[in-house]
N, C-alpha and C. Protein backbone atom coordinates (compact mmCIF):
# COMPACT_ATOMS: atom_id res chain seq x y z
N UNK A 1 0.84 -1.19 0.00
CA UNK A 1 0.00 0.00 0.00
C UNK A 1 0.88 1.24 0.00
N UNK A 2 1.84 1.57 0.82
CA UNK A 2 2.66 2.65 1.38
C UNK A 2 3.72 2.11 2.09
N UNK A 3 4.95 2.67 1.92
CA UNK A 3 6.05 2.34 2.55
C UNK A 3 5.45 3.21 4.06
N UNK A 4 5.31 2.18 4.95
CA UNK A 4 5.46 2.34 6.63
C UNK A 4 6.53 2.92 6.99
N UNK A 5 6.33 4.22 7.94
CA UNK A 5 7.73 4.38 9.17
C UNK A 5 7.87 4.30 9.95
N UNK A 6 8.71 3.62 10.79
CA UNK A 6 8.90 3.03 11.86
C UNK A 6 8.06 4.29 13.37
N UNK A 7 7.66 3.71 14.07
CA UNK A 7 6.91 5.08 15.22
C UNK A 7 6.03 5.96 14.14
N UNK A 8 5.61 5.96 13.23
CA UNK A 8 4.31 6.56 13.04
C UNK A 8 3.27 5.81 13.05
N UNK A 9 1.77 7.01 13.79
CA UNK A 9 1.15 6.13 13.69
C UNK A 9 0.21 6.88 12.86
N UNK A 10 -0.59 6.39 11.59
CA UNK A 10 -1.39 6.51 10.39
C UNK A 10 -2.86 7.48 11.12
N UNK A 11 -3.18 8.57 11.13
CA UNK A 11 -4.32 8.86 10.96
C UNK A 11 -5.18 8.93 9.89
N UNK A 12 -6.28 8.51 9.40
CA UNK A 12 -7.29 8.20 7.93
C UNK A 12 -7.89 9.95 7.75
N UNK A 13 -7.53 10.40 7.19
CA UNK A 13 -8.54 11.75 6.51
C UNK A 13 -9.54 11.75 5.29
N UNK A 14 -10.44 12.24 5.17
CA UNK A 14 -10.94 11.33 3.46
C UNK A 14 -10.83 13.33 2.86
N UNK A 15 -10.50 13.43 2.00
CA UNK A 15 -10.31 14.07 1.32
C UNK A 15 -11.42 14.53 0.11
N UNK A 16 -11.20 15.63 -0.55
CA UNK A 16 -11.93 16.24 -1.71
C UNK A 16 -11.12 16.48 -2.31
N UNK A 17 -10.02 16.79 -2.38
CA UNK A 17 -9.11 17.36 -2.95
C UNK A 17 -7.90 17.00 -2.47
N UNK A 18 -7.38 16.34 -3.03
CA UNK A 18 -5.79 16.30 -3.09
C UNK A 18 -5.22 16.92 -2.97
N UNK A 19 -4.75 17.97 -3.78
CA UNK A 19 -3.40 19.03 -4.57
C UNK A 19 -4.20 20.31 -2.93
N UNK A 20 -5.13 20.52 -3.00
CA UNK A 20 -5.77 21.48 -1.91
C UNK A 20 -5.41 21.23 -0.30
N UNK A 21 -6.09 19.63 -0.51
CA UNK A 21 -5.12 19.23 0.65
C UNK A 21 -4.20 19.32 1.31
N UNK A 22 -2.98 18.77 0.24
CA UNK A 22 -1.41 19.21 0.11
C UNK A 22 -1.20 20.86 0.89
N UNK A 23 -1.84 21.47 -0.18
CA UNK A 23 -1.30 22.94 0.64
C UNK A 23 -1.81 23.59 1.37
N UNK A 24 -2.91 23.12 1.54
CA UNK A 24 -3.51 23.92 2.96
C UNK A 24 -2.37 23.17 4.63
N UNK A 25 -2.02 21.74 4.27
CA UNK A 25 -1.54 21.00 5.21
C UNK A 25 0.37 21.25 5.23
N UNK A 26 0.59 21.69 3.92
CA UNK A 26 2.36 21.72 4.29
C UNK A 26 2.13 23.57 3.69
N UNK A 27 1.60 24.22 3.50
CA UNK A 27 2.13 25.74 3.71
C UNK A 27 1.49 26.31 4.49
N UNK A 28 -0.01 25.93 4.78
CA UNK A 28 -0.96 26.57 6.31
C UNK A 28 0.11 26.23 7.29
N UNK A 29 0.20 25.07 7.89
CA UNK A 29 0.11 24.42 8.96
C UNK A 29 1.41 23.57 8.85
N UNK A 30 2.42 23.81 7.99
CA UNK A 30 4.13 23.10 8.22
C UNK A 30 4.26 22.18 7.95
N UNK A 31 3.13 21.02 7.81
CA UNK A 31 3.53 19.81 7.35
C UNK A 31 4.16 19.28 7.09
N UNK A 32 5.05 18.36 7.06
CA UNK A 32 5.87 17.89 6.12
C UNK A 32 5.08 16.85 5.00
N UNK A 33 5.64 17.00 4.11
CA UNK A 33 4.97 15.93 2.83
C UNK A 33 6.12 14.61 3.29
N UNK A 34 5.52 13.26 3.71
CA UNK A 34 6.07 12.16 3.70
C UNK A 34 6.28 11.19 2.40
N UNK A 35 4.72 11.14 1.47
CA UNK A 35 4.80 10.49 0.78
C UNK A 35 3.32 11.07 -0.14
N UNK A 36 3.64 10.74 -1.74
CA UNK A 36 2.43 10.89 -2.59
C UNK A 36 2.98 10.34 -3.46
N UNK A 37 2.05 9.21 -3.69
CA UNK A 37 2.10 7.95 -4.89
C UNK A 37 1.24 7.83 -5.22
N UNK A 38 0.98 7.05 -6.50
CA UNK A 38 -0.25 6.57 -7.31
C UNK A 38 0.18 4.89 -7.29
N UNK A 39 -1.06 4.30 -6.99
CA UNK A 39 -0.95 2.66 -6.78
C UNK A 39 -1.98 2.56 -8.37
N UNK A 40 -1.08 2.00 -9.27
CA UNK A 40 -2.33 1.98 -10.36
C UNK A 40 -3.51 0.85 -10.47
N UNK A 41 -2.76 -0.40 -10.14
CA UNK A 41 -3.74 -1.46 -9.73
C UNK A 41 -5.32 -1.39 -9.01
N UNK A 42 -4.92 -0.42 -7.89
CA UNK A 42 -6.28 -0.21 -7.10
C UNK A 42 -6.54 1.44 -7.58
N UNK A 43 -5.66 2.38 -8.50
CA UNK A 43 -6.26 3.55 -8.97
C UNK A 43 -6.59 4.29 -7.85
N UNK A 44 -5.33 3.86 -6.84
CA UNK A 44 -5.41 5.08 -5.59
C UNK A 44 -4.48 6.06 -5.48
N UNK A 45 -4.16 6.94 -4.83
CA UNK A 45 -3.25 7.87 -5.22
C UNK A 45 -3.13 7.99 -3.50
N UNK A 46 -1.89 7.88 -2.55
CA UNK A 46 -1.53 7.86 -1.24
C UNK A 46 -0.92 9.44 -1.15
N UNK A 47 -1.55 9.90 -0.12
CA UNK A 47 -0.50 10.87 0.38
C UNK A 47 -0.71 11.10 2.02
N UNK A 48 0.45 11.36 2.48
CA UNK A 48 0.79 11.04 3.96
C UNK A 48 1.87 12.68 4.45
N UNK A 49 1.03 13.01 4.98
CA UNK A 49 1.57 14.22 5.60
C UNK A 49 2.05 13.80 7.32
N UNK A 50 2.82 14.88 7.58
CA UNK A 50 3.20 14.67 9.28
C UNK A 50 3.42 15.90 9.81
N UNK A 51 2.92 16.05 11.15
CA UNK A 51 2.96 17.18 11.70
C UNK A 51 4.06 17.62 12.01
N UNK A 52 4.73 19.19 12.17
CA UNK A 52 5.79 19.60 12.18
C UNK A 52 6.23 19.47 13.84
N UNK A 53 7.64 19.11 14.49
CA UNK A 53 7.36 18.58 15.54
C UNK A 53 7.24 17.54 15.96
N UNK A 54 6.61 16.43 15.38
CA UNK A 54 5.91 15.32 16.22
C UNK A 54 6.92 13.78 15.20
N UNK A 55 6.98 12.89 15.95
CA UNK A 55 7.40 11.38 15.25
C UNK A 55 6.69 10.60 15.61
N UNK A 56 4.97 11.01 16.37
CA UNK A 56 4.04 10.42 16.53
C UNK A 56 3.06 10.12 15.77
N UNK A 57 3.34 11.13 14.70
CA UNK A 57 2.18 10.59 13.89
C UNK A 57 2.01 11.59 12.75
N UNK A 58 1.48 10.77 11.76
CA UNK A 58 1.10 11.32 10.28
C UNK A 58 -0.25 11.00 9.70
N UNK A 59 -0.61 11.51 8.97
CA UNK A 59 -1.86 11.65 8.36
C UNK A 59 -2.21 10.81 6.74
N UNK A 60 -2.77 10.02 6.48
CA UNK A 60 -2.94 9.10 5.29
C UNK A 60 -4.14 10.39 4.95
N UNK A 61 -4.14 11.00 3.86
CA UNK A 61 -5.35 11.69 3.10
C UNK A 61 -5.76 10.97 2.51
N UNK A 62 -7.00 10.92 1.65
CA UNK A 62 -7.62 9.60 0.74
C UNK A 62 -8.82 10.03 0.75
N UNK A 63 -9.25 9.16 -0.72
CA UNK A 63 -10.78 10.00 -1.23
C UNK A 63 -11.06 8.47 -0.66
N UNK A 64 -12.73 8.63 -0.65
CA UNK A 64 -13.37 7.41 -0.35
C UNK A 64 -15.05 7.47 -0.73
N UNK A 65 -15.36 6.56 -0.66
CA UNK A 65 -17.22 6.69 -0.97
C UNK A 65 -17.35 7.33 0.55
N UNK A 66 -18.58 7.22 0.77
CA UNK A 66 -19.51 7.57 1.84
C UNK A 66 -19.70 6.21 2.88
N UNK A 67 -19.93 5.13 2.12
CA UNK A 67 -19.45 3.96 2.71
C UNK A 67 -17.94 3.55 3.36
N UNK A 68 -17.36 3.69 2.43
CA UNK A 68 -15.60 3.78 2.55
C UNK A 68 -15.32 4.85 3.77
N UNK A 69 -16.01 5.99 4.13
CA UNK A 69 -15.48 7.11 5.06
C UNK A 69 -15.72 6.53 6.31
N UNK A 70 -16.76 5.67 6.42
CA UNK A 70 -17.46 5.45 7.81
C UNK A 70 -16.86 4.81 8.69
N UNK A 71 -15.80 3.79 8.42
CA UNK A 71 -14.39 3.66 9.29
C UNK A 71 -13.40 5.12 9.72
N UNK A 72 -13.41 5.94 8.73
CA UNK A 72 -12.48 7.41 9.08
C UNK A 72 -12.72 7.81 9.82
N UNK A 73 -14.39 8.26 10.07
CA UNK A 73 -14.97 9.87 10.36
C UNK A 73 -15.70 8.74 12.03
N UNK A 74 -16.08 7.75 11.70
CA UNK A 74 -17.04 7.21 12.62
C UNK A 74 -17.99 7.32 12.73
N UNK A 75 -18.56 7.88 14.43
CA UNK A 75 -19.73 8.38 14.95
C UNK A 75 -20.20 9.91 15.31
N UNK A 76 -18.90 10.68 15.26
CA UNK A 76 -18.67 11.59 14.84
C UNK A 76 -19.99 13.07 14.95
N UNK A 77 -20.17 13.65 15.71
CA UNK A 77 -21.45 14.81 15.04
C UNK A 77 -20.87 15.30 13.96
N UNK A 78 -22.03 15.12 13.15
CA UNK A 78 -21.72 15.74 11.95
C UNK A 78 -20.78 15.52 10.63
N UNK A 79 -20.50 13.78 11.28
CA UNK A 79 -19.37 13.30 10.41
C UNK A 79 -17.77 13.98 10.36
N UNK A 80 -18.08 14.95 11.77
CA UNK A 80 -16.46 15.17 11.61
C UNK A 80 -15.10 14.53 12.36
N UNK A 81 -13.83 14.80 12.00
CA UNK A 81 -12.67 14.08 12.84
C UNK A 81 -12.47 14.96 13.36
N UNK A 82 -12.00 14.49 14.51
CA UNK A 82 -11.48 14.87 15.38
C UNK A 82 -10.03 14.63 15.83
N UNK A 83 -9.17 15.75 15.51
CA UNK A 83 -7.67 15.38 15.77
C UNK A 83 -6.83 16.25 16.85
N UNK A 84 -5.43 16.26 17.09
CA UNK A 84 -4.70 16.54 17.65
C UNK A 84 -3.25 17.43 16.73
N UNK A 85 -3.13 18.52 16.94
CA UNK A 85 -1.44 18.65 16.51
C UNK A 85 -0.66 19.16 18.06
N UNK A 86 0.16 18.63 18.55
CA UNK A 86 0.72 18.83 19.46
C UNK A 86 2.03 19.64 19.60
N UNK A 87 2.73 20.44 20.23
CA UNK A 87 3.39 21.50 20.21
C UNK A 87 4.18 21.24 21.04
N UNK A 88 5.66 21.95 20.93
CA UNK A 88 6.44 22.35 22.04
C UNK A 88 6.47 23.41 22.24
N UNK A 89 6.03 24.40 21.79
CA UNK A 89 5.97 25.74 21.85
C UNK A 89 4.52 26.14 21.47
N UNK A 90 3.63 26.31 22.32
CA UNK A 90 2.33 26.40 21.72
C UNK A 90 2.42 28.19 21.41
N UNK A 91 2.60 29.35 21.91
CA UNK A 91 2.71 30.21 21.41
C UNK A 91 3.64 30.53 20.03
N UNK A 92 4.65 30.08 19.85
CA UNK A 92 5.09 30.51 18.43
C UNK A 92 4.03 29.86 17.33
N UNK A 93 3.97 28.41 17.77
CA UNK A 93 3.01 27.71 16.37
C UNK A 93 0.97 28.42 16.14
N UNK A 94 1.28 28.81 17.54
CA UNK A 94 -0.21 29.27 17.52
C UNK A 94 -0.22 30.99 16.54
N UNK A 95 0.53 31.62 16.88
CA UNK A 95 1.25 32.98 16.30
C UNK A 95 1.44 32.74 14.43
N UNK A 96 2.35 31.66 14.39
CA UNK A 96 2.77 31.38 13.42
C UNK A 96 1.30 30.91 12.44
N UNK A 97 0.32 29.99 13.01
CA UNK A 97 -0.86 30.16 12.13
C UNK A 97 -2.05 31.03 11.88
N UNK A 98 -1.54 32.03 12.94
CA UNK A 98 -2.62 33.19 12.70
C UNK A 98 -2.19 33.97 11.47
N UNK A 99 -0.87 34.20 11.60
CA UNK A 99 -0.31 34.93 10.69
C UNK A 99 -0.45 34.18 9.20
N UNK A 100 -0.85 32.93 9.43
CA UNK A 100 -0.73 32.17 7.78
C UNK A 100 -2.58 32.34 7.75
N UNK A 101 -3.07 32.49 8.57
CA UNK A 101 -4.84 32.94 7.91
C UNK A 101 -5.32 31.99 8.63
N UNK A 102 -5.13 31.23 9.60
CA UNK A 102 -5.79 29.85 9.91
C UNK A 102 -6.93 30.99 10.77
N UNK A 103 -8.01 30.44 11.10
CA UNK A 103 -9.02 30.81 11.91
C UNK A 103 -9.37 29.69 12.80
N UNK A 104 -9.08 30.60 14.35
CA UNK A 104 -8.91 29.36 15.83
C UNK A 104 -10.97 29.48 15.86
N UNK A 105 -11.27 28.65 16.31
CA UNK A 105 -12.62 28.12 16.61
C UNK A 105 -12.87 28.79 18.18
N UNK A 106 -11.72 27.97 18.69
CA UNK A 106 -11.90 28.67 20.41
C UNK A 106 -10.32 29.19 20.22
N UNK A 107 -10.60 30.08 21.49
CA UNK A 107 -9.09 30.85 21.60
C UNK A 107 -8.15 29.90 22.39
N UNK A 108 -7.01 29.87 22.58
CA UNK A 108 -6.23 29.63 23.91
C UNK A 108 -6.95 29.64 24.91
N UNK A 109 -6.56 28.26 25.71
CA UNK A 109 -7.69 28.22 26.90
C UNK A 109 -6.36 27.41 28.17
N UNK A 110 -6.26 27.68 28.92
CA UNK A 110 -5.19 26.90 29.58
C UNK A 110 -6.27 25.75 30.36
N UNK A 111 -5.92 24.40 30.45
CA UNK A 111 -6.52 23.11 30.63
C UNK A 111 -5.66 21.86 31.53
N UNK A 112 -6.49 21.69 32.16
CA UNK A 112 -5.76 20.63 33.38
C UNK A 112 -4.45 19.77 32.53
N UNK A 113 -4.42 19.72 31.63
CA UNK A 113 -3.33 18.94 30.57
C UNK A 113 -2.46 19.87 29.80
N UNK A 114 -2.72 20.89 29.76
CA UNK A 114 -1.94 21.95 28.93
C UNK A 114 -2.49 22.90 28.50
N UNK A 115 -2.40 24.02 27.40
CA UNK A 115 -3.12 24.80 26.70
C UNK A 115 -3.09 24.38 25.43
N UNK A 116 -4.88 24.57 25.06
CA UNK A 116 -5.25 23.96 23.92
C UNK A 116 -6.24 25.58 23.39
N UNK A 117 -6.14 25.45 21.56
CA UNK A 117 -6.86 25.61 20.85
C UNK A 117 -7.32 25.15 19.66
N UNK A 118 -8.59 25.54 19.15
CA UNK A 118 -9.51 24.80 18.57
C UNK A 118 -9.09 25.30 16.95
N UNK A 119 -8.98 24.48 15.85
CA UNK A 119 -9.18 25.17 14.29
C UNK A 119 -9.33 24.07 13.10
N UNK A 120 -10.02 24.59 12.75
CA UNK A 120 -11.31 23.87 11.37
C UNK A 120 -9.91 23.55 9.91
N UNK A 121 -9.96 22.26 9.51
CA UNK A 121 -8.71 22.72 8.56
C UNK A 121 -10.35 22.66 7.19
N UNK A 122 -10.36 22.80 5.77
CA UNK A 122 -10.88 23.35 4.91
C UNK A 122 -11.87 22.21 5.14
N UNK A 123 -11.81 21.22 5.55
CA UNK A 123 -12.83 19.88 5.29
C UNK A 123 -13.78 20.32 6.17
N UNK A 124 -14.02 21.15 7.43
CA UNK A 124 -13.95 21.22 8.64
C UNK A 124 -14.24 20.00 9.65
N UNK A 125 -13.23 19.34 9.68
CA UNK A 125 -12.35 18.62 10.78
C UNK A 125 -11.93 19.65 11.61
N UNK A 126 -12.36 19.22 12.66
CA UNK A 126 -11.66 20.20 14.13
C UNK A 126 -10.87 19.20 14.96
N UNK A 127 -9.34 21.00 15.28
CA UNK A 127 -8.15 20.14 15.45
C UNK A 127 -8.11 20.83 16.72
N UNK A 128 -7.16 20.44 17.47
CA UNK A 128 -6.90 20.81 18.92
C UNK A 128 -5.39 21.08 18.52
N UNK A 129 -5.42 22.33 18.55
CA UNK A 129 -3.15 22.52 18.68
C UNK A 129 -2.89 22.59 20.29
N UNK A 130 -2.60 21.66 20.99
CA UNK A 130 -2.05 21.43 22.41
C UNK A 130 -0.40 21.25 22.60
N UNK A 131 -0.71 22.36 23.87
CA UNK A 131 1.15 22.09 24.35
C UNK A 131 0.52 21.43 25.59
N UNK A 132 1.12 19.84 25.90
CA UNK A 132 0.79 19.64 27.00
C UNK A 132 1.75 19.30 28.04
N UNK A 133 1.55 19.46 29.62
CA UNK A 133 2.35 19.95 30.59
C UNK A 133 3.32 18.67 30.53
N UNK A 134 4.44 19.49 30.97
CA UNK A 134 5.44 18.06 30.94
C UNK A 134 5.38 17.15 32.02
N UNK A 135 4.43 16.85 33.10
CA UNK A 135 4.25 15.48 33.64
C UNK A 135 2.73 14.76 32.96
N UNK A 136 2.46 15.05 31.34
CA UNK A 136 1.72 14.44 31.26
C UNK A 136 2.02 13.52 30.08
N UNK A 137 1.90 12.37 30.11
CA UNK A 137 2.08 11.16 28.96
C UNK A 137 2.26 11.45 27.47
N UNK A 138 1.38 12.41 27.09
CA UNK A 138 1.40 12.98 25.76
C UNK A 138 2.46 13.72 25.28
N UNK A 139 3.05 14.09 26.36
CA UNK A 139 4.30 15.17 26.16
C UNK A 139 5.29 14.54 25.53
N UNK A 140 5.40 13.27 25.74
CA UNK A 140 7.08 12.90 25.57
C UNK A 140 6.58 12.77 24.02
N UNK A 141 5.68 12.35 23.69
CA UNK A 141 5.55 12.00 22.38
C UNK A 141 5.90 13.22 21.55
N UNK A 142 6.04 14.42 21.67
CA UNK A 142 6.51 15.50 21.18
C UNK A 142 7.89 15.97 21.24
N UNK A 143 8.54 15.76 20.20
CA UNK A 143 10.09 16.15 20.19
C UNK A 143 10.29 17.26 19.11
């Protein structure tokens, strides 16, 4: 399907757009581009982004039916995902996407786990950008 990397772990996105995808995710929001292939056999086209920061995890984009999504999205209100980008610096990256146009949902909120805010990427999937406190589990996963 996709060359695997070792410690990532795959989040499913279903997509509308590809090429839109791509840049809302590596020039909004830093991304790195991991991988974009075309599998011609199954006439899929893979692309795998990763958050800037993190060796926890990357993102599989992918079109799908409506049937096909219902493993992605789940139970979901409203059919949306629900994700995470995690920070070591939650003020520069939070700064850094205002200034690229992102629009926060909720503001900075400081939270028994860290400070978190809320933002819609174009699908509207709502993401949580969290710096969380360093005696909490989630932290180490952020390098």
């Amino acid at each position: 399907m996709f060359q695997t990397i070792q410690s990532v772990v795959y989040i499913a996105l279903v997509v509308d757009d590809y090429d839109e995808a791509i840049d809302f995710y590596t020039k909004k929001l830093d991304f790195t581009l991991l991988e974009d292939s075309y599998q011609e056999e199954q006439d899929k086209r893979w692309v795998v982004v990763a958050p800037p920061g993190t060796l926890g995890t990357a993102i599989l984009l992918a079109k799908a039916s409506k049937t096909e999504q219902l493993p992605f999205v789940g139970n979901q209100t409203g059919g949306r995902v629900f994700l995470f980008l995690g920070t070591d610096d939650f003020w520069r990256d939070y700064n850094k996407m205002i200034e690229k146009g992102i629009k926060f949902e909720r503001e900075p909120q400081e939270q028994p786990y860290g400070i978190v805010a809320v933002f819609k990427d174009l699908y509207g999937n709502l993401w949580d950008l969290i710096q969380f406190k360093t005696d909490h589990p989630m932290s180490k996963r952020i390098t």
